[in-house]
Each structure stands twice: as C-alpha cells, then as structure tokens.
Protein backbone atom coordinates (compact mmCIF):
# COMPACT_ATOMS: atom_id res chain seq x y z
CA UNK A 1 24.49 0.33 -13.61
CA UNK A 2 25.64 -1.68 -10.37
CA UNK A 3 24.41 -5.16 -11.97
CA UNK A 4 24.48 -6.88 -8.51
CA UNK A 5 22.38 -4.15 -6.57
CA UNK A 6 19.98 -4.66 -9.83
CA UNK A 7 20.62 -8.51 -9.05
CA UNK A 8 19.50 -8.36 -5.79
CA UNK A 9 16.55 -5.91 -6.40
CA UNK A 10 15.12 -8.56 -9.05
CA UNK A 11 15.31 -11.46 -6.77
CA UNK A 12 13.62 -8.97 -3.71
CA UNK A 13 10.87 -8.19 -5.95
CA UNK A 14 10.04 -11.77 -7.07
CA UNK A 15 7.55 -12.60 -3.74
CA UNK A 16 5.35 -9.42 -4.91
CA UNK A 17 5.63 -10.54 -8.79
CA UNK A 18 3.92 -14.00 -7.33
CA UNK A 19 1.42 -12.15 -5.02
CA UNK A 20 0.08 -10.11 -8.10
CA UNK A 21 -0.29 -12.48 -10.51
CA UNK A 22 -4.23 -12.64 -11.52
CA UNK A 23 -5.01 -9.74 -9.20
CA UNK A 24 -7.02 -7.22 -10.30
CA UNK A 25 -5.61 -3.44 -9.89
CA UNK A 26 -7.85 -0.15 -10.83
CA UNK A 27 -5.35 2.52 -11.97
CA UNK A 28 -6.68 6.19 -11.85
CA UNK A 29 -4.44 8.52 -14.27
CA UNK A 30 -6.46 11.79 -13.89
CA UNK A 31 -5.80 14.49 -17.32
CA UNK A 32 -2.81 15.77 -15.26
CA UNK A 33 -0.82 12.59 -15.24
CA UNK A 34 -1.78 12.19 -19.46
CA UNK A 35 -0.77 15.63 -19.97
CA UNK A 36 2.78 14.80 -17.98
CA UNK A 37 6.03 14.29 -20.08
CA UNK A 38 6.64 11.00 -17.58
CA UNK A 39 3.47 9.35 -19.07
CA UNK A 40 5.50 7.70 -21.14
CA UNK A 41 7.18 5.93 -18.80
CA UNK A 42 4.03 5.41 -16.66
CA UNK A 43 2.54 3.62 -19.80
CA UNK A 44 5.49 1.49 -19.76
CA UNK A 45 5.38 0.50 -16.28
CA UNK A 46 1.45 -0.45 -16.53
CA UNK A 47 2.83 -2.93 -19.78
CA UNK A 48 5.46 -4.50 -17.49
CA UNK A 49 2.45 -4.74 -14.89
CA UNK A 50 0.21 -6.90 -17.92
CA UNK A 51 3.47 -8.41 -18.59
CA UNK A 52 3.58 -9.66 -15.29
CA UNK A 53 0.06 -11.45 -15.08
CA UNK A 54 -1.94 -8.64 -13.16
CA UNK A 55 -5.37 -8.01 -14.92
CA UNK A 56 -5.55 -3.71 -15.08
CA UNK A 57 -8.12 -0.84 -15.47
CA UNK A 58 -7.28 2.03 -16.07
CA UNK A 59 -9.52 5.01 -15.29
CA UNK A 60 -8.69 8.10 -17.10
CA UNK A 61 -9.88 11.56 -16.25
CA UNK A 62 -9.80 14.85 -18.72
CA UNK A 63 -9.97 17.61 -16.10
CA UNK A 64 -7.65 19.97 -17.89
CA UNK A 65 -7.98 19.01 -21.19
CA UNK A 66 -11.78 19.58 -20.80
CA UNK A 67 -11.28 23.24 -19.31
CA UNK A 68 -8.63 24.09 -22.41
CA UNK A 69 -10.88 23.01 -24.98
CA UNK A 70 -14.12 24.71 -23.60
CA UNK A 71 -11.97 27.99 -23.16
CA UNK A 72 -10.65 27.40 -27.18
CA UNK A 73 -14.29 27.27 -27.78
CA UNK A 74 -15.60 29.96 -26.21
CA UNK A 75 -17.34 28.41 -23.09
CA UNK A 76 -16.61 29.45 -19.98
CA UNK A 77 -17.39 26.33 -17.00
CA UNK A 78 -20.13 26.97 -14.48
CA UNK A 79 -18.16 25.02 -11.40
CA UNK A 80 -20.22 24.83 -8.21
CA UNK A 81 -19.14 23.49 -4.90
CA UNK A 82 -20.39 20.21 -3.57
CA UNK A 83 -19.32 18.60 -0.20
CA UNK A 84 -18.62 14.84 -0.60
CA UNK A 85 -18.26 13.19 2.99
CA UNK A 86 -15.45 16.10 4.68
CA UNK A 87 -14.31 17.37 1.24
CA UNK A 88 -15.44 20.20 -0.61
CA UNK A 89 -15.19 19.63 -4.30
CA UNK A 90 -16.59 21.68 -7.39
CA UNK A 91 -18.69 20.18 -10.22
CA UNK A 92 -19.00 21.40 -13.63
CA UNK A 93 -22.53 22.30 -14.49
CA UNK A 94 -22.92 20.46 -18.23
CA UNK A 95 -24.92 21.84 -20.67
CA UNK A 96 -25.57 20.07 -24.29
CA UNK A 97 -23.01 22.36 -26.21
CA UNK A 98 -20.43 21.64 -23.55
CA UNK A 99 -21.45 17.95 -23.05
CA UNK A 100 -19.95 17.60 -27.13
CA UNK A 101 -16.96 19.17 -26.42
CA UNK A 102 -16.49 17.00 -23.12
CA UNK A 103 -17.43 13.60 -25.65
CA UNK A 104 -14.57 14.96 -27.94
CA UNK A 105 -12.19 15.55 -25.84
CA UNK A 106 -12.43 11.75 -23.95
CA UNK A 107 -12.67 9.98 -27.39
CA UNK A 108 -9.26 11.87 -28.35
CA UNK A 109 -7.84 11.01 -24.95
CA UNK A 110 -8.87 7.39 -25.47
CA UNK A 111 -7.20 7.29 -29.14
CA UNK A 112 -4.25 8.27 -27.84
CA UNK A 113 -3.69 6.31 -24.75
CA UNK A 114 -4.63 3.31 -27.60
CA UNK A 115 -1.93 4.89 -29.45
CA UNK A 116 0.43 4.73 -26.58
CA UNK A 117 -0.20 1.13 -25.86
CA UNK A 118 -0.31 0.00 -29.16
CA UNK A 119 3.82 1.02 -29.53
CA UNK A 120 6.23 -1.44 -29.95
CA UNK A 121 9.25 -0.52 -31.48
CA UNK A 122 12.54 -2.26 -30.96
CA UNK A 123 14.44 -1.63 -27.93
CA UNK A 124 11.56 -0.10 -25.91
CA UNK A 125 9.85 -1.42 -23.07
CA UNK A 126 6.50 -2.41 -25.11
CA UNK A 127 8.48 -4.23 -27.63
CA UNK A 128 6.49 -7.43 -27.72
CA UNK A 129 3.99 -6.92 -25.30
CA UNK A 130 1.53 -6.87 -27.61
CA UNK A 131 -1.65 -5.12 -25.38
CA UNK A 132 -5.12 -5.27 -26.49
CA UNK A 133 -7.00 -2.37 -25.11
CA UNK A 134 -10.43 -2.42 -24.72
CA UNK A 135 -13.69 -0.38 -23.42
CA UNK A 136 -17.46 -0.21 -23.70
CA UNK A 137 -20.52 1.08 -21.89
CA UNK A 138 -19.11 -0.69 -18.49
CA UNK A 139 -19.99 2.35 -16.32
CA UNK A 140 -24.00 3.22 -15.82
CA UNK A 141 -25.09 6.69 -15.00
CA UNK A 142 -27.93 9.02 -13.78
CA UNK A 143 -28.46 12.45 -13.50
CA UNK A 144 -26.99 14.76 -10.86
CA UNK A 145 -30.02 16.46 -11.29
CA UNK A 146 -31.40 19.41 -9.76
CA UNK A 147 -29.54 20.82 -6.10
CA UNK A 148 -30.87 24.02 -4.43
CA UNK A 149 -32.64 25.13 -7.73
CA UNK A 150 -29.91 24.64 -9.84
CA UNK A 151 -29.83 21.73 -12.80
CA UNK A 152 -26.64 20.77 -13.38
CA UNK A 153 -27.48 19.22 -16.62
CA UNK A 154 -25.68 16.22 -18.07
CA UNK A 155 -24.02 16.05 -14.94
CA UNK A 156 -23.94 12.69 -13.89
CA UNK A 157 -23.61 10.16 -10.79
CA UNK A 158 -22.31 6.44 -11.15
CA UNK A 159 -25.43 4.21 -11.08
CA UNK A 160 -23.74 0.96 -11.36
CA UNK A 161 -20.52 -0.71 -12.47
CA UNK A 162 -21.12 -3.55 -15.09
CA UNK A 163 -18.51 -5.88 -13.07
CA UNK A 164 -18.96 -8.57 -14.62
CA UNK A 165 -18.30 -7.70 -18.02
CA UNK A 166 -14.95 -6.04 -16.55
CA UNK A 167 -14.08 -9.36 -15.43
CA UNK A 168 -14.80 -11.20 -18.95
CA UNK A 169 -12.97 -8.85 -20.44
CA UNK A 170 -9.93 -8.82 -17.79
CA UNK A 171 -9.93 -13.27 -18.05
CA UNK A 172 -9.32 -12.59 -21.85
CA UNK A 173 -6.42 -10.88 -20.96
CA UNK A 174 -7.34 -7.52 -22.08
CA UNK A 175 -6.75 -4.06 -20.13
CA UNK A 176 -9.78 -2.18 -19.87
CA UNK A 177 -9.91 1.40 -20.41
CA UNK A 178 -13.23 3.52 -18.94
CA UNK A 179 -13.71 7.29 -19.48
CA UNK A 180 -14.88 9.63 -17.04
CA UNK A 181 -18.45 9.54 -18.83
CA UNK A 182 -21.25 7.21 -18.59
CA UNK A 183 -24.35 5.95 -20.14
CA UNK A 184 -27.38 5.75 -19.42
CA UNK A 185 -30.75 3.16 -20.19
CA UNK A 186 -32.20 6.11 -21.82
CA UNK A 187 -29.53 6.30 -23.98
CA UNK A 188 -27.99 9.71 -22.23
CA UNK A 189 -24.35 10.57 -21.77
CA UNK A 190 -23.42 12.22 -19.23
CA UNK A 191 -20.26 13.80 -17.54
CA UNK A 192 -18.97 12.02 -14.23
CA UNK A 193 -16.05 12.78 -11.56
CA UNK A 194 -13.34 10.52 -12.75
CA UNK A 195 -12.44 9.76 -9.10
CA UNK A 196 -16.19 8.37 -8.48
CA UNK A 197 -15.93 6.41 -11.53
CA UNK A 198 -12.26 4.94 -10.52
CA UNK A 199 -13.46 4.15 -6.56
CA UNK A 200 -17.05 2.82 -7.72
CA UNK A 201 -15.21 0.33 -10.31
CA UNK A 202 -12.60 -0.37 -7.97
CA UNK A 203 -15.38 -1.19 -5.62
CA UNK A 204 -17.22 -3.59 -7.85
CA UNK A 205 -14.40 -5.40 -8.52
CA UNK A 206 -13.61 -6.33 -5.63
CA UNK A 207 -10.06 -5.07 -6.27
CA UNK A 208 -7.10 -5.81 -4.82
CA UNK A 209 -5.30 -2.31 -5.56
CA UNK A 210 -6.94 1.27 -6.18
CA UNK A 211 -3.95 3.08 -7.15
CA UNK A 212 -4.22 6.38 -8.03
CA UNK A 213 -1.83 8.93 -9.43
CA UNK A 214 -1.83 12.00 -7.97
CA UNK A 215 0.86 15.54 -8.06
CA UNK A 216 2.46 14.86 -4.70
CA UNK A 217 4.38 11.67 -3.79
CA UNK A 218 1.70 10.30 -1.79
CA UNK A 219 0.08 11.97 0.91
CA UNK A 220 1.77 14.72 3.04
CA UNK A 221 1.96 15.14 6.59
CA UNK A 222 2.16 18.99 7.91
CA UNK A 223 5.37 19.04 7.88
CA UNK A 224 5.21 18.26 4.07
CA UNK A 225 7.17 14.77 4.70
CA UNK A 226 5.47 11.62 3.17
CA UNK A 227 3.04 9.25 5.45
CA UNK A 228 4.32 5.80 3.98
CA UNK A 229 1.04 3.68 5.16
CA UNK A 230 -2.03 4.67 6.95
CA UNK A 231 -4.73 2.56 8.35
CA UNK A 232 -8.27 3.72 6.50
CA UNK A 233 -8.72 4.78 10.02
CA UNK A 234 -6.13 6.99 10.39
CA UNK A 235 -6.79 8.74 7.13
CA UNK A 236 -10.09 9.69 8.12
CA UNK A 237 -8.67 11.32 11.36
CA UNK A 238 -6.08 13.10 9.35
CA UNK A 239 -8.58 14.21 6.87
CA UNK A 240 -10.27 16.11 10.11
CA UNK A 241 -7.29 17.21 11.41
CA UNK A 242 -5.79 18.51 8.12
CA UNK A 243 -9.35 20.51 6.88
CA UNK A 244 -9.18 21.74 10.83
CA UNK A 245 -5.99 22.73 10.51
CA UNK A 246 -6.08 24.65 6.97
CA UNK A 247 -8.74 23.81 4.82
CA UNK A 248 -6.01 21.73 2.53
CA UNK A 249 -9.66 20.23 0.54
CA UNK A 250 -7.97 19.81 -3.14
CA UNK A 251 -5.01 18.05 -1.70
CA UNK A 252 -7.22 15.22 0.53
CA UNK A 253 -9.45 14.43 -2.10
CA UNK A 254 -7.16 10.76 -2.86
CA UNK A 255 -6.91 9.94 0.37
CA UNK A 256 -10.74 10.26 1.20
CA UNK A 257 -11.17 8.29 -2.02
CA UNK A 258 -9.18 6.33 -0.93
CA UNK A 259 -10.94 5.95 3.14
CA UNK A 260 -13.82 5.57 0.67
CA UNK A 261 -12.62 2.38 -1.45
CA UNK A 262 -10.79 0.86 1.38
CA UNK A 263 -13.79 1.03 3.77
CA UNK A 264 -15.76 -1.31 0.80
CA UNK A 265 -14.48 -4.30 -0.83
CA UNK A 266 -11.03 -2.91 -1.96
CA UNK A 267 -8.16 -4.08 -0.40
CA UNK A 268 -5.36 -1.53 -0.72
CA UNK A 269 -5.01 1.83 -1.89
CA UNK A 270 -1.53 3.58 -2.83
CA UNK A 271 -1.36 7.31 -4.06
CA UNK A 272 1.80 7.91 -6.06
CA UNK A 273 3.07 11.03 -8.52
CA UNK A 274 2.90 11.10 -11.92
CA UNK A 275 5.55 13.37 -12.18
CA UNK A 276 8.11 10.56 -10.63
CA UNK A 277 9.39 8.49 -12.85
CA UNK A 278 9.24 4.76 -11.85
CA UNK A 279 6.72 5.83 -8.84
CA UNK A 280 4.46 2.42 -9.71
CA UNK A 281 7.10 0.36 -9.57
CA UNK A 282 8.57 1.31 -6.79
CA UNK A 283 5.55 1.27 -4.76
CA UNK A 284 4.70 -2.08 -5.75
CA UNK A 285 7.30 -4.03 -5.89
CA UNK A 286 9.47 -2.48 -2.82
CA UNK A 287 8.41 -2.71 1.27
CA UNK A 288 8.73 0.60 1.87
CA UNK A 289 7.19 1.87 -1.19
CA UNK A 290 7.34 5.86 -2.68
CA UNK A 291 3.61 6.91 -2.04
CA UNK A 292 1.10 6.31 0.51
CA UNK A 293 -0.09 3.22 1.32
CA UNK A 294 -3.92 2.81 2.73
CA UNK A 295 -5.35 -0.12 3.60
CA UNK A 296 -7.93 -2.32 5.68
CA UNK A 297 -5.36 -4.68 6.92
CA UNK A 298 -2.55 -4.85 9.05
CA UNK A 299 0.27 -3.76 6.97
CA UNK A 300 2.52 -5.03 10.06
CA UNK A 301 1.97 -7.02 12.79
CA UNK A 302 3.25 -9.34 15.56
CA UNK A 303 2.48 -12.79 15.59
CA UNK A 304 3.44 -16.40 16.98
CA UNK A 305 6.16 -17.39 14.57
CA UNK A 306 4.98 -20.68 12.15
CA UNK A 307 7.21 -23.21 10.73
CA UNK A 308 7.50 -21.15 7.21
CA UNK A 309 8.96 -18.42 9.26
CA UNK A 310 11.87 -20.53 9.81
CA UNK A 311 14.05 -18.87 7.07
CA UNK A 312 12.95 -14.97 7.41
CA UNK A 313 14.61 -15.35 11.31
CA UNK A 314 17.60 -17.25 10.33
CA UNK A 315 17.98 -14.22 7.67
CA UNK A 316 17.19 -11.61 10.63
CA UNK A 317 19.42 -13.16 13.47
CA UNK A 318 22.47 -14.75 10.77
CA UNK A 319 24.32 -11.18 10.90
CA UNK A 320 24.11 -10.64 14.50
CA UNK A 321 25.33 -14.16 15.02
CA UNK A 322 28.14 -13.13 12.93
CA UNK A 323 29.02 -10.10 15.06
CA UNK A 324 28.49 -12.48 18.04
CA UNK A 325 25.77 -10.49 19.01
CA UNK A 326 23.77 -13.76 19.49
CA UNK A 327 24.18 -17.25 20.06
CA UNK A 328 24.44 -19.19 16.68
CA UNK A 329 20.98 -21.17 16.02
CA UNK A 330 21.06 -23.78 13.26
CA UNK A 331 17.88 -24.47 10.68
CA UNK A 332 16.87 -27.48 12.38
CA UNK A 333 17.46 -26.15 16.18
CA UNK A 334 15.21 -23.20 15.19
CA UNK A 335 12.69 -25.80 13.69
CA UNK A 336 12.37 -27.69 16.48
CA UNK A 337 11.94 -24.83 18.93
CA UNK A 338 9.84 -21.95 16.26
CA UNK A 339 6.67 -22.62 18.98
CA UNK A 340 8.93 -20.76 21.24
CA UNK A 341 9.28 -17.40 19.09
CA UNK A 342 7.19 -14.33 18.31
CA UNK A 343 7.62 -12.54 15.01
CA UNK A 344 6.67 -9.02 13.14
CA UNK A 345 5.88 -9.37 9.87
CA UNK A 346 5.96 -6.52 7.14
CA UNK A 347 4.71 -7.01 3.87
CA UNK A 348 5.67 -10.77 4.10
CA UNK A 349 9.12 -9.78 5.63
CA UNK A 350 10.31 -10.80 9.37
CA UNK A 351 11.77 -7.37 10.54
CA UNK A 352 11.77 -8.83 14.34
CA UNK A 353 11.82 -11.71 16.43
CA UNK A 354 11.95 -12.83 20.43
CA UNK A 355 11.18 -16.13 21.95
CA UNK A 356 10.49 -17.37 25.18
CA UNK A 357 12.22 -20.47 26.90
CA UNK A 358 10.54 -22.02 30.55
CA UNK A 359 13.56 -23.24 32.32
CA UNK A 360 11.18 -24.36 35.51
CA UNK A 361 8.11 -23.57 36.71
CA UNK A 362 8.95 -20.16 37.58
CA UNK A 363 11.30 -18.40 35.34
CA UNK A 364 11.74 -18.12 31.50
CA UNK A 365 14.28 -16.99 29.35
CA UNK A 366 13.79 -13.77 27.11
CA UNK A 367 16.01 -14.94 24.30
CA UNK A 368 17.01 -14.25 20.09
CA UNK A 369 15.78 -11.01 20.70
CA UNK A 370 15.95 -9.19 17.30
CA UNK A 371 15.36 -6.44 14.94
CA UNK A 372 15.82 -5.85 11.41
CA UNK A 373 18.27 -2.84 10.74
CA UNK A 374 16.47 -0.67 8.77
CA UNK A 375 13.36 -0.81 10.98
CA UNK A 376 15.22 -0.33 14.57
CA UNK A 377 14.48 2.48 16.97
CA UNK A 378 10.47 2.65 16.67
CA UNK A 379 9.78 0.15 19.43
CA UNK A 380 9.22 -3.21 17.81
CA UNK A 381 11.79 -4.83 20.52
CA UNK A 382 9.49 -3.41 23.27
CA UNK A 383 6.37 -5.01 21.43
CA UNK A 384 8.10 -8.44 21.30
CA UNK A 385 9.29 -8.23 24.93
CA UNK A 386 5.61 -7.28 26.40
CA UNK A 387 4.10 -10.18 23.82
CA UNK A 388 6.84 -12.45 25.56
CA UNK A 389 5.74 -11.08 28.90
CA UNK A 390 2.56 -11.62 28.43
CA UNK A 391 2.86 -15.66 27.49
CA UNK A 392 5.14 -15.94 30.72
CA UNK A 393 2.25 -14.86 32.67
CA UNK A 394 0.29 -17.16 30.94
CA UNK A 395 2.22 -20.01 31.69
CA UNK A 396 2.44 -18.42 35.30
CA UNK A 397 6.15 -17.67 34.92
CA UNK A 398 6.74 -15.29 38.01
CA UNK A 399 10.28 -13.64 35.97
CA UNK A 400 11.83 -13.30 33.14
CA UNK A 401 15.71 -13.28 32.99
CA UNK A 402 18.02 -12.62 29.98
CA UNK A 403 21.65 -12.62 28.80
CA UNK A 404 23.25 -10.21 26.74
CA UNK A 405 26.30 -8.88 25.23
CA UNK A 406 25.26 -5.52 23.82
CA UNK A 407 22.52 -3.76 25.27
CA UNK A 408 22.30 -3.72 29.01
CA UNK A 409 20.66 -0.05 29.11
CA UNK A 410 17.67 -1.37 27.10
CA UNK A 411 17.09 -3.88 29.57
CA UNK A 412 16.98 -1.87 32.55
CA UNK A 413 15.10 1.01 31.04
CA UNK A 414 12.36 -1.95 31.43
CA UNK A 415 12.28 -3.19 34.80
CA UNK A 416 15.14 -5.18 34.14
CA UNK A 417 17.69 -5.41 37.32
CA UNK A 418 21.37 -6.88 37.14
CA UNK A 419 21.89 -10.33 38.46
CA UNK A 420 24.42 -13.07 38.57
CA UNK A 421 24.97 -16.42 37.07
CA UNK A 422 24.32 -17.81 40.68
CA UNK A 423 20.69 -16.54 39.98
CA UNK A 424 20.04 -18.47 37.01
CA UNK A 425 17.71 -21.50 36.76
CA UNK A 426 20.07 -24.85 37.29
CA UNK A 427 19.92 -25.80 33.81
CA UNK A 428 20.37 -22.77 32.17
CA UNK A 429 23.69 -22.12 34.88
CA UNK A 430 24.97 -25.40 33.38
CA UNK A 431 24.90 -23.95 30.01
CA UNK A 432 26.42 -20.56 30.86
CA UNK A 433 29.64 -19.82 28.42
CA UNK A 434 31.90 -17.98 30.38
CA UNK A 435 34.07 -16.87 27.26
CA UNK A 436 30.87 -14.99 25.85
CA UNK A 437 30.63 -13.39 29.59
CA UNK A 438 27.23 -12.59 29.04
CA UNK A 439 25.38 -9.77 31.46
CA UNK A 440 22.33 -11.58 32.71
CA UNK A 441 19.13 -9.97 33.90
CA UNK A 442 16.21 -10.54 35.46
CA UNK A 443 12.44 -9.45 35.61
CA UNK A 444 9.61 -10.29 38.08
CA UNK A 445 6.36 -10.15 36.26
C-alpha cells in the first residue's frame, strides 16, 4: 500500500465525512446485489457509513430469490407488463399460496442481512461497530387491484411511508431495514416493487441520498461509457432518447427512479454496481465518483468568488505560479482583491478561476485566469472569460486586455488581437515586467 497516496485520500475525503454527518441516505440493495459474493464488502462499507454519523435505510428487494423459491415449489409467476411513466416493467400477479412463499423468503432475507450486520470478529471491518438493526410496519400498502379484467391479487402499491417513525428510529441511532412488502389497516400483506418502496421512503424522508445499487457502474451512455452526473433533466431526455433508440426498458428503470425521487424532496441520487467492490465509497467520498450521479442541483457552477474561497484559488493558481505561468499572489493580496474574481465550484472544490481588474474607465484587465488540471479542455476558461466579459460591460468597460506567457492561440481564437505595451492603460504600463516579457492582448467588447 502507498501510505501517502492513502494519506492524502483520507485527508481529501474529510470535507464529505463532515457534509454527511446526520444526513439521512436510503440505500436500495435489490436480491441481485444480496445474492453477490461482494455483499460482503458492501455490508462493510454501509457500517463504515453508520460509523461515520450518517443515519441509513436500507431497502432490500428479493426479485430472484422470490422466482427460485416459487420454481422449487412448483409455482410458476404470472408476470404482466405495466408502463410506469416511459418504462415498461412487469408485475408479478400474487396469489395467497405464492404470497407465503414471497413472506418466507423476505423474513429469511431479513435474518440474514441481521446476521451480516450483527458480525464482529477481530480484524474485520465491523469489529466494534456494534449496529442495531431494526424494522417494523413503516411502509403502508393497498391493493394493485384489478387492471383490464385482471386481479393481480396481493399485489400491492405504497400507500404511505410512516416517516416519522423512520426518523425516531434513525435519532436512536439505529439503521432501519424495510422489505419489499407492506401492510395494510386491514391487516393484509401484500407484495410491492422494491424500487417504489425505496423512492417513496426516500421521498418521505426528505433524503439527502437515494442510492441505489444496480448491475452496471452507473448509467451507460450508447457508447456503453459511464455518464458521471446528470441533471434530473437530462435523465428524462435520455430516458426518451435511449427507449427511441432501442427499447433498453430493464436497464433505465434506476435512472427514471431516480428522475422520479429527484424531481420530489430527494436531493441526490447515485446508481452504483454491486458487483464493484468499494463502488459506495468511492462514489461518496471522491469528486468524480464511480456511478452516476443525478441530482436537482447544480453539481458545478460559476460564481462570484467569496472570502472562504480564498484558499481553494491559492491551491488552483500556487502550481502555475510555480511554473511561472502566473504572477505570484499572496493570501492577503488575494483577500483584499477576491471581489475581483469569478470561480467554478465542483462538489465544494475550485476547479477554475478569472478576475477582472478596471484600470480606467474604459479598459479592464482579464487576469489569474485558471483551471484545475484534471478538469481542462471542456470549456470552463471560456465560461470564466464571457462571465468576466459580461461584468466589464456592466461596468461599461469598452475592452478587455490581457498578458500572458503561455497561451496566445487561446486568446485569439476569442476575439483577442495582439497589441503592445504602448497600448496598455498608464498604470498597468508602469507595472509591466519586462523580464516576464509577457504577450499582451486586447478585446473591444
């Protein structure tokens, strides 16, 4: 193990270990990911989660399990399709015979997931964690009833979502663990979708993560590559383009869940793989993530820089000072003039940076014009330059001029034109350094 890359990892991942502490998170680990051989590491990445301070539900589903053990029996499942919003899906008609066989097979499921939790051996990761897991009759139901002259039986729909005994049960410090059935006030049980229980609860809650564990790492795009973050917007428009395209209805059904959750009261939702190990973690606790991140907010976005920002640009520009790639700004200098900068921020990380400087009342200086180097080449330079040009106008700047060492092309690929030092504003020709022999540039606007 390199101890300083695991060092350094730690000390990245302590702003998200603060920003989940007390948050509430609804986990959905459909019969697939149970059934995985990496569930045992999944189980002990949830612990570290409780470990951590975030309050968890877990949503478990029986899918498979169900489908083997009404086969063992004898039963063969009556599955008939039902659209939900673009998707189609299939539900199992539930008769009473198969409705005890379903009840079995969740109450085993639930013993064992108890089992898993309740582990704590030395020198594995639940060693001392001691979990309490707990459950109840949190999830209300009523019947799917009867659809084109067919009754689906004990079928069910979520009715309601008892959220605040969740909540009791979450400030005790418990993780709660809900089946895919529910009860009813007649005393019925009945068989639900597992990923309408996990959205509706997530819902209720109020939930600041839905994440859901799915076969693929995340969703794909047609090319089969992973979409790292989509706006709940721009899931539903790939959910039309993808069933337009090729019908792909089994593989969208987390990310409409997810449109679903995200277009409610829930925050964020993130579809990761069972079958990687380390997939929640990773996610969470990294910017960049290993699934598919889906959310209501702006995941990144440009904004006047605040005093707070002070020490994500000096961490941003430091390196290209180094290389001399900028003129060196000290902590208090970039205090005293942050009013002056712009800033993108991703996932509480300043990836670029620009500010504008009025030298007189009719030019300004583009300068400290920056980007991160993992996040270079998608445009985030432009963005700060037209959010630059557009508070020069505002101040009713008539150019914008520049100096720079490295990247003349970039400039003039935007209406940038070559000038001289003669050109400059009379206090910023004062200042020129001559040793740096800086290109300067200018821009009318």
């Amino acid at each position: 193990m390199d101890i300083k890359q695991y060092v350094n990892w730690f000390r990245h991942s302590t702003p998200y270990i603060n920003a989940y502490r007390g948050k509430v998170f609804v986990i959905l680990l459909p019969g697939e990911a149970l059934a995985h051989d990496n569930f045992w590491n999944i189980a002990n990445d949830i612990t570290l989660l409780n470990s951590l301070g975030v309050k968890l539900v877990l949503v478990y589903g029986a899918r498979p399990q169900i489908d083997a053990a009404l086969n063992a029996a004898g039963y063969k499942s009556e599955m008939l399709e039902k659209i939900t919003g673009q998707i189609r899906n299939t539900v199992r008609i539930t008769d009473a015979p198969s409705l005890d066989i379903i009840k079995s097979v969740a109450g085993k499921l639930r013993i064992d997931i108890e089992a898993t939790f309740s582990m704590g051996v030395v020198n594995s990761p639940m060693h001392g964690a001691d979990l309490t897991i707990t459950g109840g009759n949190f999830v209300l139901a009523k019947p799917f009833g009867i659809q084109n002259g067919i009754d689906y039986g004990f079928t069910g729909e979520v009715r309601k979502v008892e959220a605040d005994a969740i909540g009791k049960q979450l400030d005790n410090g418990h993780i709660v663990l809900i089946s895919s059935l529910g009860y009813s006030p007649t005393g019925e049980v009945f068989n639900l979708a597992v990923e309408d229980v996990a959205c509706a609860t997530a819902i209720a809650l109020k939930a600041d993560k839905l994440l859901i564990y799915g076969e693929e790492a995340g969703i794909l795009d047609q090319d089969g590559e992973r979409i790292s973050k989509l706006s709940a917007e721009e899931a539903q428009q790939l959910i039309k383009e993808k069933i337009a395209a090729n019908g792909l209805d089994e593989e969208l059904k987390n990310l409409e869940l997810s449109v679903k959750a995200c277009s409610a009261t829930v925050k964020r939702s993130q579809v990761i793989s069972y079958e990687d190990d380390g997939a929640l973690l990773i996610e969470l606790f990294t910017r960049d993530g290993i699934g598919t991140l889906i959310t209501q907010e702006l995941y990144e976005y440009l904004r006047p820089a605040v005093i707070t920002d002070v020490g994500g640009i000096l961490e941003l520009i430091e390196p290209l000072e180094a290389e001399g790639v900028l003129v060196h700004r000290s902590r208090e200098l970039l205090e005293s003039e942050i009013e002056q900068f712009f800033v993108i921020e991703r996932e509480g990380m300043i990836i670029a940076c620009g500010a504008l400087y009025p030298q007189d009342a009719h030019s300004g200086e583009l300068a400290c014009l920056a980007t991160h180097p993992d996040y270079r080449n998608h445009n985030r330079a432009h963005l700060i330059l037209e959010q630059v040009e557009k508070q020069a106008r505002k101040l009713s700047l008539s150019r914008l001029f520049v100096l720079t060492t490295k990247s003349p092309h970039w400039f003039v690929e935007r209406g940038f034109v070559s000038s001289s030092v003669d050109e400059l504003p009379e206090k910023k020709k004062s200042l020129y350094n001559y040793q740096r022999n800086s290109k300067i540039f200018t821009k009318p606007l």
